[in-house]
N, C-alpha and C. Protein backbone atom coordinates (compact mmCIF):
# COMPACT_ATOMS: atom_id res chain seq x y z
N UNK A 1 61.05 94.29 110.88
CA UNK A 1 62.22 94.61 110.09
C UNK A 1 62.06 96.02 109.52
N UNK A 2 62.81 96.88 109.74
CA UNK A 2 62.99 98.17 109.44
C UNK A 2 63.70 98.27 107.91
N UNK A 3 62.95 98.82 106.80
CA UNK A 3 63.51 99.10 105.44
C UNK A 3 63.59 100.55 105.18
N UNK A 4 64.67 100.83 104.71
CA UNK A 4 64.82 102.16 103.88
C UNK A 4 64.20 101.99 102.92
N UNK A 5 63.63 103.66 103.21
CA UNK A 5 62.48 103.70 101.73
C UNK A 5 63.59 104.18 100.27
N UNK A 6 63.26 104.46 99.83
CA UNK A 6 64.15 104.31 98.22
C UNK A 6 64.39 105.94 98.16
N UNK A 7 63.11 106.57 98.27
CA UNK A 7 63.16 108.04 98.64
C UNK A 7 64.29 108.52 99.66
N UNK A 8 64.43 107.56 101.18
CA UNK A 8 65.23 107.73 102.23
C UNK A 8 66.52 108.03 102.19
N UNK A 9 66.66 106.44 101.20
CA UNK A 9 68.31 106.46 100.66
C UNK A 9 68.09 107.38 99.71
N UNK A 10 67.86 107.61 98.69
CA UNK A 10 68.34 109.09 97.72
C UNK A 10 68.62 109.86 98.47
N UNK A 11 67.75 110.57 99.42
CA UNK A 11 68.38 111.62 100.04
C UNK A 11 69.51 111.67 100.86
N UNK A 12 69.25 110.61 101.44
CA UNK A 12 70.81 110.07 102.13
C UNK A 12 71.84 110.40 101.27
N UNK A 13 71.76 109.53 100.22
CA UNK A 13 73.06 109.65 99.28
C UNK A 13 72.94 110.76 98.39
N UNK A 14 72.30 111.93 98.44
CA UNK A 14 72.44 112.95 97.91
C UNK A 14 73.13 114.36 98.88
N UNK A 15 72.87 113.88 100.03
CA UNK A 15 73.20 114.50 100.91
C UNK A 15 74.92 114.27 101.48
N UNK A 16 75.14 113.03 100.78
CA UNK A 16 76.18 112.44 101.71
C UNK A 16 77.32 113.13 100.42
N UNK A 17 76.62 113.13 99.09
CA UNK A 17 77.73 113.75 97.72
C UNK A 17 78.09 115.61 98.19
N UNK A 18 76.87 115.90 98.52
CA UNK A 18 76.78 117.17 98.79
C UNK A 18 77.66 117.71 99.86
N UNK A 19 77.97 116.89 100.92
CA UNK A 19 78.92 117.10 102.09
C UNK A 19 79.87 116.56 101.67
N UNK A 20 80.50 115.81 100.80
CA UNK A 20 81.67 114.97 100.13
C UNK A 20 81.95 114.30 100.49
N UNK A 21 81.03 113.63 101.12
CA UNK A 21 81.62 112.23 101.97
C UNK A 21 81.96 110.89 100.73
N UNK A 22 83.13 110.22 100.88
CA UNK A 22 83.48 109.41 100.06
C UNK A 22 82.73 108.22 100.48
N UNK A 23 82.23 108.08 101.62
CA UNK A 23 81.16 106.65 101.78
C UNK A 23 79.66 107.07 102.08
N UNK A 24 79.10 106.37 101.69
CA UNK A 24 77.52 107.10 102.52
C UNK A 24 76.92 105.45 102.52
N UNK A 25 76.61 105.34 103.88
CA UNK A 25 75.95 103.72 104.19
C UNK A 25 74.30 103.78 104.33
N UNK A 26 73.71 103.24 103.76
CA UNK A 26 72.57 103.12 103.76
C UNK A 26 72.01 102.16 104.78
N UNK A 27 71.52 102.00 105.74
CA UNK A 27 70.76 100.78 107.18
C UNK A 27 71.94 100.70 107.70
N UNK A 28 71.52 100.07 108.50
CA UNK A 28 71.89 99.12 110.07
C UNK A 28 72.99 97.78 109.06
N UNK A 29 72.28 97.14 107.78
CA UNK A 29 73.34 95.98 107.35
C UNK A 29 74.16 96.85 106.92
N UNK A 30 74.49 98.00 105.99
CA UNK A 30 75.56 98.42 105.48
C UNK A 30 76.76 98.87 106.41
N UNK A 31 75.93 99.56 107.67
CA UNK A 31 77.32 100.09 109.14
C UNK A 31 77.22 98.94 109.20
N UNK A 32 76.89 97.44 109.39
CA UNK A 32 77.71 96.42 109.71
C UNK A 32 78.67 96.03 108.93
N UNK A 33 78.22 95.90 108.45
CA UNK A 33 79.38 95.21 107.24
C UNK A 33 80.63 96.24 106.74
N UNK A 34 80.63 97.77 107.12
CA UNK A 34 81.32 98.33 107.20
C UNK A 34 82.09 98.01 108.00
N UNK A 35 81.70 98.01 109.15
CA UNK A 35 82.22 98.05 110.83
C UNK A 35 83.18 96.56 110.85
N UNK A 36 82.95 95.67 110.42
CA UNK A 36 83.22 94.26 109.92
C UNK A 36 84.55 94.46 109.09
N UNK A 37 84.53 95.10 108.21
CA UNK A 37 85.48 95.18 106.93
C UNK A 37 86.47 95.83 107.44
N UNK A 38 86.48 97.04 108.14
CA UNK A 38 87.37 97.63 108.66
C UNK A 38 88.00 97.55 109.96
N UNK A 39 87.10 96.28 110.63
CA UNK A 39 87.77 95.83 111.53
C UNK A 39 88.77 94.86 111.31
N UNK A 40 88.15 93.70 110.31
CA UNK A 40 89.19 92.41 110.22
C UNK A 40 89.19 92.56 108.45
N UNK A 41 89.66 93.28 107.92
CA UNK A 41 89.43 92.52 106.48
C UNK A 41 89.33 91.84 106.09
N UNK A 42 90.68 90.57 106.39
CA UNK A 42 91.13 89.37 106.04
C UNK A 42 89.87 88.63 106.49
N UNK A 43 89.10 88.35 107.84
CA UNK A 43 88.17 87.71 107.55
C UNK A 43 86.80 87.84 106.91
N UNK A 44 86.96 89.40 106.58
CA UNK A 44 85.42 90.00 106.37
C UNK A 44 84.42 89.13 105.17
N UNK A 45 85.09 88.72 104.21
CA UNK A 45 84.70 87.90 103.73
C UNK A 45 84.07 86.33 104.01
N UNK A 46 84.90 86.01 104.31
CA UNK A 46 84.42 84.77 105.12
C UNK A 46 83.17 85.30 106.61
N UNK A 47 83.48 86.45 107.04
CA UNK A 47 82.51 86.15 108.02
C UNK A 47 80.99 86.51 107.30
N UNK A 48 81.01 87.55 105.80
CA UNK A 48 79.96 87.99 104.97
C UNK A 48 79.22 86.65 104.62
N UNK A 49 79.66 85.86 104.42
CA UNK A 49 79.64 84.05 103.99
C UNK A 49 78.98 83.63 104.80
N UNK A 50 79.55 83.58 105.68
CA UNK A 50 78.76 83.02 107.02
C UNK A 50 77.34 83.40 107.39
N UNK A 51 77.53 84.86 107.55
CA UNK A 51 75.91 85.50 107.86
C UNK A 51 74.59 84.72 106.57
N UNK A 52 75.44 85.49 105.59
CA UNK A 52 74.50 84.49 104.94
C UNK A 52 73.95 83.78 104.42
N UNK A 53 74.74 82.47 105.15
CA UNK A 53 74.11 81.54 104.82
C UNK A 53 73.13 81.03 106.22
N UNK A 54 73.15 81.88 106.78
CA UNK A 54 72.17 81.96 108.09
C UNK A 54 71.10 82.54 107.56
N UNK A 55 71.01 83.45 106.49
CA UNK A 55 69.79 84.48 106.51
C UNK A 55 68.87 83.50 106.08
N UNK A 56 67.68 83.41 106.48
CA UNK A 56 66.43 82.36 105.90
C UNK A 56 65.95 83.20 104.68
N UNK A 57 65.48 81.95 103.33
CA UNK A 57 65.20 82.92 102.04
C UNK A 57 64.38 83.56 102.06
C-alpha cells in the first residue's frame, strides 16, 4: 500500500494554491472518488458506502 507522506501532500497542496488550482487531490483514493463524484453524483454517495464497507478495519 502506497501512503503519502505528510511532507508529500504539503507540497502538493502548496503547490496546487500557488498555481490556483481550486482542487488539489492528494493519492490514488482522492482521483477516485473524484472521478466517481463527477461522474454519477447521484450515486456517488451510495457507491462511497459501499466501498467502505468492504474496506477491512
Amino acid at each position: 500500500m502506497l501512503i503519502t507522506t505528510a511532507e508529500d501532500a504539503a507540497t502538493a497542496i502548496l503547490d496546487g494554491v500557488a498555481r490556483g488550482r481550486g482542487r488539489v487531490l492528494i493519492g490514488r483514493d482522492a482521483r477516485g472518488a473524484d472521478a466517481i463524484a463527477r461522474l454519477v453524483p447521484a450515486l456517488a454517495p451510495r457507491i462511497g458506502a459501499w466501498l467502505g464497507s468492504r474496506t477491512p478495519s
